[in-house]
N, C-alpha and C. Protein backbone atom coordinates (compact mmCIF):
# COMPACT_ATOMS: atom_id res chain seq x y z
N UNK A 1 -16.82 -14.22 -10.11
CA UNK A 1 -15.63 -14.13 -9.29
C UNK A 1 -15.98 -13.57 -7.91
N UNK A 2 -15.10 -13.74 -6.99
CA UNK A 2 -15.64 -13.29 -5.77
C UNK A 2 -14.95 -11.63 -5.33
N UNK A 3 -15.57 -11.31 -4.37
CA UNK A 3 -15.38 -10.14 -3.81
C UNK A 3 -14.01 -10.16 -3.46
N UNK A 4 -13.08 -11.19 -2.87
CA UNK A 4 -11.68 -11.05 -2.35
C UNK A 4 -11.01 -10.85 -3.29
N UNK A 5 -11.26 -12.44 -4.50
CA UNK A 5 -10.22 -12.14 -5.77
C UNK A 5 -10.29 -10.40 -6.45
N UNK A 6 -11.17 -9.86 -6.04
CA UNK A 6 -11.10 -8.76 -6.99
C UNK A 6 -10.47 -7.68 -6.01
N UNK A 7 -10.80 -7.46 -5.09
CA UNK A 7 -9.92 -6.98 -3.96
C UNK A 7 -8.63 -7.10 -3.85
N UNK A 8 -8.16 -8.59 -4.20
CA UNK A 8 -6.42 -8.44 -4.11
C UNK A 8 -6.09 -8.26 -5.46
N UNK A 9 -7.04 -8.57 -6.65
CA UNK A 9 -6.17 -7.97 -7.94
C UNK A 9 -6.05 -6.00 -7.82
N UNK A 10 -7.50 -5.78 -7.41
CA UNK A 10 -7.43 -4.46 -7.28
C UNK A 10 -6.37 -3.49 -6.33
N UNK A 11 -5.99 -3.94 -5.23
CA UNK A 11 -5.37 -3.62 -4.21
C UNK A 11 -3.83 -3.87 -5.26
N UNK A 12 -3.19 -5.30 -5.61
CA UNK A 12 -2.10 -5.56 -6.45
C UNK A 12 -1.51 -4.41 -7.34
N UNK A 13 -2.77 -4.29 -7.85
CA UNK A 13 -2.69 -3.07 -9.41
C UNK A 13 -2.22 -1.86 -8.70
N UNK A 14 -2.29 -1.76 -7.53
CA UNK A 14 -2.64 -0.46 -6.74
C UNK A 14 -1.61 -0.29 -6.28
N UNK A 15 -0.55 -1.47 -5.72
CA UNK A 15 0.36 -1.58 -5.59
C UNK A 15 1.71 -1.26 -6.60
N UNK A 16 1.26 -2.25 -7.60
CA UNK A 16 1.92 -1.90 -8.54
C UNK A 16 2.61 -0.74 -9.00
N UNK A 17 1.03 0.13 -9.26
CA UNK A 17 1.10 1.25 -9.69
C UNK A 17 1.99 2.16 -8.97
N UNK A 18 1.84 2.13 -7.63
CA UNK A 18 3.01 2.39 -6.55
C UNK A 18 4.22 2.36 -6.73
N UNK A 19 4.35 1.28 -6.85
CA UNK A 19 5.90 0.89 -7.23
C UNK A 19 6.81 1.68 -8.52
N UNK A 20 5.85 1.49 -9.71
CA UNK A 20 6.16 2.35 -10.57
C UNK A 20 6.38 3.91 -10.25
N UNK A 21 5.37 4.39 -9.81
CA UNK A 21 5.88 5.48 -8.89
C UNK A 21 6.94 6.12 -8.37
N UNK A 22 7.49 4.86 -7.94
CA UNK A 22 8.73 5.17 -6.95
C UNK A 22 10.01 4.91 -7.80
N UNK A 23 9.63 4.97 -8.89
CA UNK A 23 11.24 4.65 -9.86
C UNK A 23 12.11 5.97 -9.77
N UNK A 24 12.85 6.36 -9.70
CA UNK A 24 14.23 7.02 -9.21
C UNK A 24 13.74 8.39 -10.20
N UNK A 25 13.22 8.28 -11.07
CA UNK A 25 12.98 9.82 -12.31
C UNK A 25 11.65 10.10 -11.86
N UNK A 26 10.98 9.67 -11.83
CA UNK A 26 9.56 9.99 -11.26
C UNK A 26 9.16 10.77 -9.65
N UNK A 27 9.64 9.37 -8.64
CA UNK A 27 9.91 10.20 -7.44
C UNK A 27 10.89 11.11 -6.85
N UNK A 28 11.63 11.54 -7.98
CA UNK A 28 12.44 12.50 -7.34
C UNK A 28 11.41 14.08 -8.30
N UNK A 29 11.03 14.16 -9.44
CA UNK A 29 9.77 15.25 -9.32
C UNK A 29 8.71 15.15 -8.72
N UNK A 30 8.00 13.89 -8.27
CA UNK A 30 6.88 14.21 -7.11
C UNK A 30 7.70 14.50 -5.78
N UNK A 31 8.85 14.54 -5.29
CA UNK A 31 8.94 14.80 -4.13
C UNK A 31 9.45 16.54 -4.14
N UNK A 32 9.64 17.20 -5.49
CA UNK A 32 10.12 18.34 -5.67
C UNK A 32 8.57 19.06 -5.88
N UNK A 33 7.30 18.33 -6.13
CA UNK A 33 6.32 18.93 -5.93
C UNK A 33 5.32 18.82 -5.20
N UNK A 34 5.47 17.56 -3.82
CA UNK A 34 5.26 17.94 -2.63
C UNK A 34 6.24 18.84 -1.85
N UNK A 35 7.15 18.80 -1.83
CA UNK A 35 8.61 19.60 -0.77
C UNK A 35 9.21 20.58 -2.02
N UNK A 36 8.52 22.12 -2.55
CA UNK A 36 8.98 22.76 -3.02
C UNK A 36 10.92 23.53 -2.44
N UNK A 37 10.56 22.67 -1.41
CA UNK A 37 11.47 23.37 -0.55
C UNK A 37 12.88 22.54 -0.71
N UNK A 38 12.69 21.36 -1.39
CA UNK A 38 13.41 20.37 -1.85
C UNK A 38 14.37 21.15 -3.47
N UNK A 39 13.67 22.01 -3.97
CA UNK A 39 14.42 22.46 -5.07
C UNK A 39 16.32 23.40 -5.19
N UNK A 40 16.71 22.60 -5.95
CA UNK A 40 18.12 22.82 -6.05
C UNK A 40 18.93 21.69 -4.79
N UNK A 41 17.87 21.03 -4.44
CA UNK A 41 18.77 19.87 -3.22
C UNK A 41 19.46 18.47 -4.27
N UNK A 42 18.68 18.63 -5.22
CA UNK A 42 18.37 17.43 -6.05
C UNK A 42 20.27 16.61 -5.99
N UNK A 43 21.52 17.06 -6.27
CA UNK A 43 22.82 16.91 -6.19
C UNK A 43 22.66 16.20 -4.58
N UNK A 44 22.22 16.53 -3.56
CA UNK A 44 22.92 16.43 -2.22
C UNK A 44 22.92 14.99 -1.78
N UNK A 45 23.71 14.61 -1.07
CA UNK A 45 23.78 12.92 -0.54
C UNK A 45 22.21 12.78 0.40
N UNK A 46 21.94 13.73 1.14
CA UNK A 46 20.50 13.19 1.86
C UNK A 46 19.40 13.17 0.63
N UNK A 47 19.20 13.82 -0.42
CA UNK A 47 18.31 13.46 -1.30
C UNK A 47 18.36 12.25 -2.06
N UNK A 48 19.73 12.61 -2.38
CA UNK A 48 19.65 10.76 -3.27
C UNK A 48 19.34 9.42 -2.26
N UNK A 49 19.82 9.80 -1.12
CA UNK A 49 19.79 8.81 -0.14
C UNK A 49 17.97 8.50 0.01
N UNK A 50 17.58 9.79 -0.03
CA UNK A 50 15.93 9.76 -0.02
C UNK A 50 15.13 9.27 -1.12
N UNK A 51 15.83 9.64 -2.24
CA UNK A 51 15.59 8.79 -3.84
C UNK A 51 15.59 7.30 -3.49
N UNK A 52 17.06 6.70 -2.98
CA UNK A 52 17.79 5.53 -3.07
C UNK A 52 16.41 4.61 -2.13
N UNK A 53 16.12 5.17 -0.92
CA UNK A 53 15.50 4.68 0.32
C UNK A 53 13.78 4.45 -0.19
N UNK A 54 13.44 4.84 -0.93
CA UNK A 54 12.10 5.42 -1.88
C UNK A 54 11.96 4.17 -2.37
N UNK A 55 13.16 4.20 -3.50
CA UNK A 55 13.26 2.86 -4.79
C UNK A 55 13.21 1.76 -4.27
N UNK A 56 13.53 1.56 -2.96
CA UNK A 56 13.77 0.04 -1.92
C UNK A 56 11.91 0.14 -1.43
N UNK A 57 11.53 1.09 -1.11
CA UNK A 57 10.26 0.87 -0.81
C UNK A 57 9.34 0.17 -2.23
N UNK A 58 9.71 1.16 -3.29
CA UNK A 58 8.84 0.87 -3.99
C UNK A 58 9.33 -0.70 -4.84
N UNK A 59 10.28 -0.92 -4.29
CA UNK A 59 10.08 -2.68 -5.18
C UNK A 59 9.94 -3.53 -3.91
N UNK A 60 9.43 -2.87 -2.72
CA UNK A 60 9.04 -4.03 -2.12
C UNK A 60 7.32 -3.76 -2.09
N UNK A 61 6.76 -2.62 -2.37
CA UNK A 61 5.45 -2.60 -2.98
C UNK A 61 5.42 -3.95 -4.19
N UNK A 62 6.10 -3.56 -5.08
CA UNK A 62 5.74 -3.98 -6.42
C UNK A 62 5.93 -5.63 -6.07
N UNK A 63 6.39 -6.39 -5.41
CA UNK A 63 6.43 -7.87 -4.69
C UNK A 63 5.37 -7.93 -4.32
N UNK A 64 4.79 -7.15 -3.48
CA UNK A 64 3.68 -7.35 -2.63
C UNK A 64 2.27 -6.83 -3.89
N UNK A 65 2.44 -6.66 -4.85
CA UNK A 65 1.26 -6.31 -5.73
C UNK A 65 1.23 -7.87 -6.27
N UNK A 66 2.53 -7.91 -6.92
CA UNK A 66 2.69 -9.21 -7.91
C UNK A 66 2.40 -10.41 -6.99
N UNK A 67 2.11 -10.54 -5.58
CA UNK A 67 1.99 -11.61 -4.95
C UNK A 67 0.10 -11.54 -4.77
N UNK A 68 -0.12 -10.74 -4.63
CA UNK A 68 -1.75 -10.29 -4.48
C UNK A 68 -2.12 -10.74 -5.95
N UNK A 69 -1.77 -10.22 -7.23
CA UNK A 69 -2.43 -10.68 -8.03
C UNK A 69 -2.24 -12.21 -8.42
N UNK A 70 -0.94 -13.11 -7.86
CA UNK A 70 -0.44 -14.53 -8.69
C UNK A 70 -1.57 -15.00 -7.51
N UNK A 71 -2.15 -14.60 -6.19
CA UNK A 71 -2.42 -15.49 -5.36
C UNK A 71 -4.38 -15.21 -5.31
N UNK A 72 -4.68 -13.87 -6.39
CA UNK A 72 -6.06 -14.09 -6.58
C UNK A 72 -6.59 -14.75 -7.07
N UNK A 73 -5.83 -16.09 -8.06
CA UNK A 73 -6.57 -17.08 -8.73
C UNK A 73 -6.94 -17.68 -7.18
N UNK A 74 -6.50 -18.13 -6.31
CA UNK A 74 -7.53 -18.92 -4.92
C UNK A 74 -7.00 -17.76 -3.59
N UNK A 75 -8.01 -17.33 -3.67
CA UNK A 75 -7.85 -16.32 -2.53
C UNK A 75 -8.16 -16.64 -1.41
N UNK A 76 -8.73 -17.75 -1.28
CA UNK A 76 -9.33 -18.20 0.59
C UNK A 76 -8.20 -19.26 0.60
N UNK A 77 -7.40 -19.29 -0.22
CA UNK A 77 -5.88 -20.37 0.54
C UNK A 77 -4.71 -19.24 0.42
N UNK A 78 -5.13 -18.10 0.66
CA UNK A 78 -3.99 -16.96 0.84
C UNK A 78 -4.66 -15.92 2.14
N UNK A 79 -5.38 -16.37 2.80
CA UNK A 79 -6.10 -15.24 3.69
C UNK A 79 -4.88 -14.62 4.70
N UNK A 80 -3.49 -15.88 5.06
CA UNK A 80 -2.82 -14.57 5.79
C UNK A 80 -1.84 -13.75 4.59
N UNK A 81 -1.72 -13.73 3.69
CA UNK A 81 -1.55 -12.82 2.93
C UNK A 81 -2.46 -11.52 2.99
N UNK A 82 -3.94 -11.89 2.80
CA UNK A 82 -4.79 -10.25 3.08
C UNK A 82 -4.68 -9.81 4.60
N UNK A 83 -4.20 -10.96 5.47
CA UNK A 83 -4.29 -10.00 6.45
C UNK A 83 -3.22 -9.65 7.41
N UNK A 84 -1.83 -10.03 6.20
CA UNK A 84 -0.49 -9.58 6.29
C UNK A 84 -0.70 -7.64 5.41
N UNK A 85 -1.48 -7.76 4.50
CA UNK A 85 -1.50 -6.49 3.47
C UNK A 85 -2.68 -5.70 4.83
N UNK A 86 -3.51 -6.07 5.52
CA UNK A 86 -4.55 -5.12 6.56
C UNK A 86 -3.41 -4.31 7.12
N UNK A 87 -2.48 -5.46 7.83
CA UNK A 87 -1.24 -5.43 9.27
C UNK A 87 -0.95 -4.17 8.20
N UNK A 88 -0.32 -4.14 7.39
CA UNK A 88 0.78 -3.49 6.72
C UNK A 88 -0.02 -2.07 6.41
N UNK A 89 -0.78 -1.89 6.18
CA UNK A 89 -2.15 -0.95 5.66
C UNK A 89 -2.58 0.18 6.98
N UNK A 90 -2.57 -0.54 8.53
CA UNK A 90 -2.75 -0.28 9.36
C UNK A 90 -0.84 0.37 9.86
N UNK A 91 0.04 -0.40 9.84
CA UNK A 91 1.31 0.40 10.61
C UNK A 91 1.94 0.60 9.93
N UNK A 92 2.63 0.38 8.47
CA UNK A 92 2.87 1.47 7.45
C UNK A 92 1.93 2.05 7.10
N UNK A 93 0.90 2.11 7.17
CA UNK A 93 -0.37 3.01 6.45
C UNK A 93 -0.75 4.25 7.54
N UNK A 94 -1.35 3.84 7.96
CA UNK A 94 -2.43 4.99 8.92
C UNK A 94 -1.52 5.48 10.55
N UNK A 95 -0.46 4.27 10.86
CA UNK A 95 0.45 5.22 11.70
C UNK A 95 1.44 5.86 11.60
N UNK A 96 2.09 5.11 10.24
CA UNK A 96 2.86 6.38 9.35
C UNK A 96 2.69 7.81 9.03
N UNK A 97 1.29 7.44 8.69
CA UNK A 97 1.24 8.80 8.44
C UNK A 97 0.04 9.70 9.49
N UNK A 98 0.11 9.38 10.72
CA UNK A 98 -0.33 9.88 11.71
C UNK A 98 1.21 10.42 12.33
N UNK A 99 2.35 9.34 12.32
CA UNK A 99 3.63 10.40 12.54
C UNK A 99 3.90 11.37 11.37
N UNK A 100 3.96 11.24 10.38
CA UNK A 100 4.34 12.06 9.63
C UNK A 100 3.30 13.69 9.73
N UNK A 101 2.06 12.98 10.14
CA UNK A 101 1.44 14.78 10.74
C UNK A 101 1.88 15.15 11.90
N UNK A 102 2.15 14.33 12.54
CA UNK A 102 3.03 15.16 13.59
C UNK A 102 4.21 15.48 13.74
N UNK A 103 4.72 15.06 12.69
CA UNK A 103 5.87 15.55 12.34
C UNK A 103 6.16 17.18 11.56
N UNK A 104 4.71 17.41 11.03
CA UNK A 104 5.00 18.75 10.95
C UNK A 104 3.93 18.43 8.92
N UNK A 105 4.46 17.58 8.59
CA UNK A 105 4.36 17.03 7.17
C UNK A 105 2.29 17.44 6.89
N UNK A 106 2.12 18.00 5.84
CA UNK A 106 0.85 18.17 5.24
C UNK A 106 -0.29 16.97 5.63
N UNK A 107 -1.69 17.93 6.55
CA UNK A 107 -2.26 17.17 7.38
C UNK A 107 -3.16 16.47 6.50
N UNK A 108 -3.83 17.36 5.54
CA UNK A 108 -4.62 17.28 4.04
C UNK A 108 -3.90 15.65 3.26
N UNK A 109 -2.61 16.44 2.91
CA UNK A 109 -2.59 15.17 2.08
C UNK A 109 -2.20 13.75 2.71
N UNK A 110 -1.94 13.53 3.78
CA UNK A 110 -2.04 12.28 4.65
C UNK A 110 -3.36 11.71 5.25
N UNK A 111 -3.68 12.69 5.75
CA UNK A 111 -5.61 12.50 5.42
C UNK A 111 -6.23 11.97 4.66
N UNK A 112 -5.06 12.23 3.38
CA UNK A 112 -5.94 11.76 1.91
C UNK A 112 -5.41 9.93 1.77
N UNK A 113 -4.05 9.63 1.99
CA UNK A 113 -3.85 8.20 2.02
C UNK A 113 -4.60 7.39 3.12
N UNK A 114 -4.76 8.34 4.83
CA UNK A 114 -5.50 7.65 5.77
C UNK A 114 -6.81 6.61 5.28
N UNK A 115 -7.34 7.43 4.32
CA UNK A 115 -8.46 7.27 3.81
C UNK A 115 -8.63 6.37 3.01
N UNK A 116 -7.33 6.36 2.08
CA UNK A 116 -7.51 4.92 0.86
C UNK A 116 -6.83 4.14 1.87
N UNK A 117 -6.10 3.89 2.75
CA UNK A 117 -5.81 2.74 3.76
C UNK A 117 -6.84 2.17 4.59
N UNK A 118 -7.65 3.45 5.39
CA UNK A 118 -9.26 2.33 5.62
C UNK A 118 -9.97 1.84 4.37
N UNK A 119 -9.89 2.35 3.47
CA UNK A 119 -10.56 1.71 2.60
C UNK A 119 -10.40 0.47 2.43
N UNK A 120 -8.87 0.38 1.90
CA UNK A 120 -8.32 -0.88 1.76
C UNK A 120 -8.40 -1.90 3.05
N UNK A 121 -8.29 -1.34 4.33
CA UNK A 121 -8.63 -2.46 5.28
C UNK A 121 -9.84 -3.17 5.64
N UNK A 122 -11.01 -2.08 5.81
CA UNK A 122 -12.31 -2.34 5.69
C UNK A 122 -12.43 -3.13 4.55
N UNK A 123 -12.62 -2.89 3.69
CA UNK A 123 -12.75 -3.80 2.39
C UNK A 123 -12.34 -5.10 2.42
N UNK A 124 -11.03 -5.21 3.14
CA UNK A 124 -9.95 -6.67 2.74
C UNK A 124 -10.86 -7.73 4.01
N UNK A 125 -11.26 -6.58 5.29
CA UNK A 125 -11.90 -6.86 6.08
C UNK A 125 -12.90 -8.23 6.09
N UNK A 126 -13.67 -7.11 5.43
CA UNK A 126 -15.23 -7.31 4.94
C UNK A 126 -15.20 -8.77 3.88
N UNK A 127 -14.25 -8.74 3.37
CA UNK A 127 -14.34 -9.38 1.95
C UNK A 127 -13.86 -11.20 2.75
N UNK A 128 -12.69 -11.17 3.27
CA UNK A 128 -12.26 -12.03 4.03
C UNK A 128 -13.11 -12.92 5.21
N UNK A 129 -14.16 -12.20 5.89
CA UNK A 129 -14.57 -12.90 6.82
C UNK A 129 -16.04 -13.08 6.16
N UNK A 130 -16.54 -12.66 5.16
CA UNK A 130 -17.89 -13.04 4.65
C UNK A 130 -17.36 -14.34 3.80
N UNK A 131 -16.06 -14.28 3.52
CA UNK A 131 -16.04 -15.93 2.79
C UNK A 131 -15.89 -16.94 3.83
N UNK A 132 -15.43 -16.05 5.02
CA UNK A 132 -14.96 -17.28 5.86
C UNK A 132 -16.01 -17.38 7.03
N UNK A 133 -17.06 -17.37 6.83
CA UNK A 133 -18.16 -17.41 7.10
C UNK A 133 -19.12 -18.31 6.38
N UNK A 134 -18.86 -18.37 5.03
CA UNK A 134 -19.40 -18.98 3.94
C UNK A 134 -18.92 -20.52 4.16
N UNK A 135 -17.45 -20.49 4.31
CA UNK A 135 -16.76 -21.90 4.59
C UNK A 135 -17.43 -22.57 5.76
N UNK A 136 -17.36 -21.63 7.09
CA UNK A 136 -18.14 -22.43 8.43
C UNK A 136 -19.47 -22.73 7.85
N UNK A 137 -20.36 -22.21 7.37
CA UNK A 137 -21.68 -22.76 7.36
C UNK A 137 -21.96 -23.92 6.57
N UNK A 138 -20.80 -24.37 5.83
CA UNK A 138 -20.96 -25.97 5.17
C UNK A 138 -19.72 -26.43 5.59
N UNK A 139 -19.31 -25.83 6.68
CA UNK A 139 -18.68 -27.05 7.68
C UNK A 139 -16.80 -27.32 7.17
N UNK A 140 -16.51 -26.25 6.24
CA UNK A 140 -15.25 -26.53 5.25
C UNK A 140 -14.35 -25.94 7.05
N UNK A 141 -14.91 -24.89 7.20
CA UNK A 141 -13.84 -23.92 8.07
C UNK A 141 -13.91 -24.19 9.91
């Protein structure tokens, strides 16, 4: 199998897993144990609204996983898909959360997603133009 297909199943799963994440019982205790400061808010209309706004993110993750993995069976006839998921990786990813440190928000743990977002771009990078490199040299691309 090639380096991309495993990249967008891997990245998919990753997604996925995300999504699950963000189900309404789950992310409302990870956000009470990043934002201790969030405790006893749990009743208020801006939290649920923050629950509600969460759950919309995370099923549009979970689309974008399930489309990465249906489209790794041929991955070089989906390339602007990987490099719709880079786009997305790069300005929801790494400038998100370059505002969110300046917003005041934990520098550490945004640091820590910065990091699996280059990963994921470099990688999708790397993986994408060595096939499409492969195509020009027998003349397909």
């Amino acid at each position: 199998m090639t380096q991309l297909k495993w990249w967008m199943r891997i990245v998919g799963g990753f997604y996925l897993f995300l999504a699950v994440m963000s189900l309404p019982s789950i992310r409302a205790n990870g956000f009470l144990n990043v934002f201790p400061e969030l405790a006893g808010q749990q009743a208020t209309l801006a939290f649920e609204l923050l629950i509600d706004a969460w759950v919309m993110f995370g099923l549009e993750l979970g689309v974008i996983g399930v489309m990465l993995i249906l489209f790794s069976r041929a991955p070089f006839q989906a390339f602007s898909l990987v490099y719709t998921i880079i786009g997305l990786e790069i300005v929801r990813g790494i400038v998100d959360d370059i505002y969110m440190m300046m917003r005041g928000y934990s520098v550490g743990f945004y640091l820590g997603f910065i990091t699996v977002h280059l990963l994921i771009i470099v990688t999708g990078l790397a993986f994408s133009r060595q096939r499409a490199a492969r195509l020009k040299s027998v003349g397909i691309a």
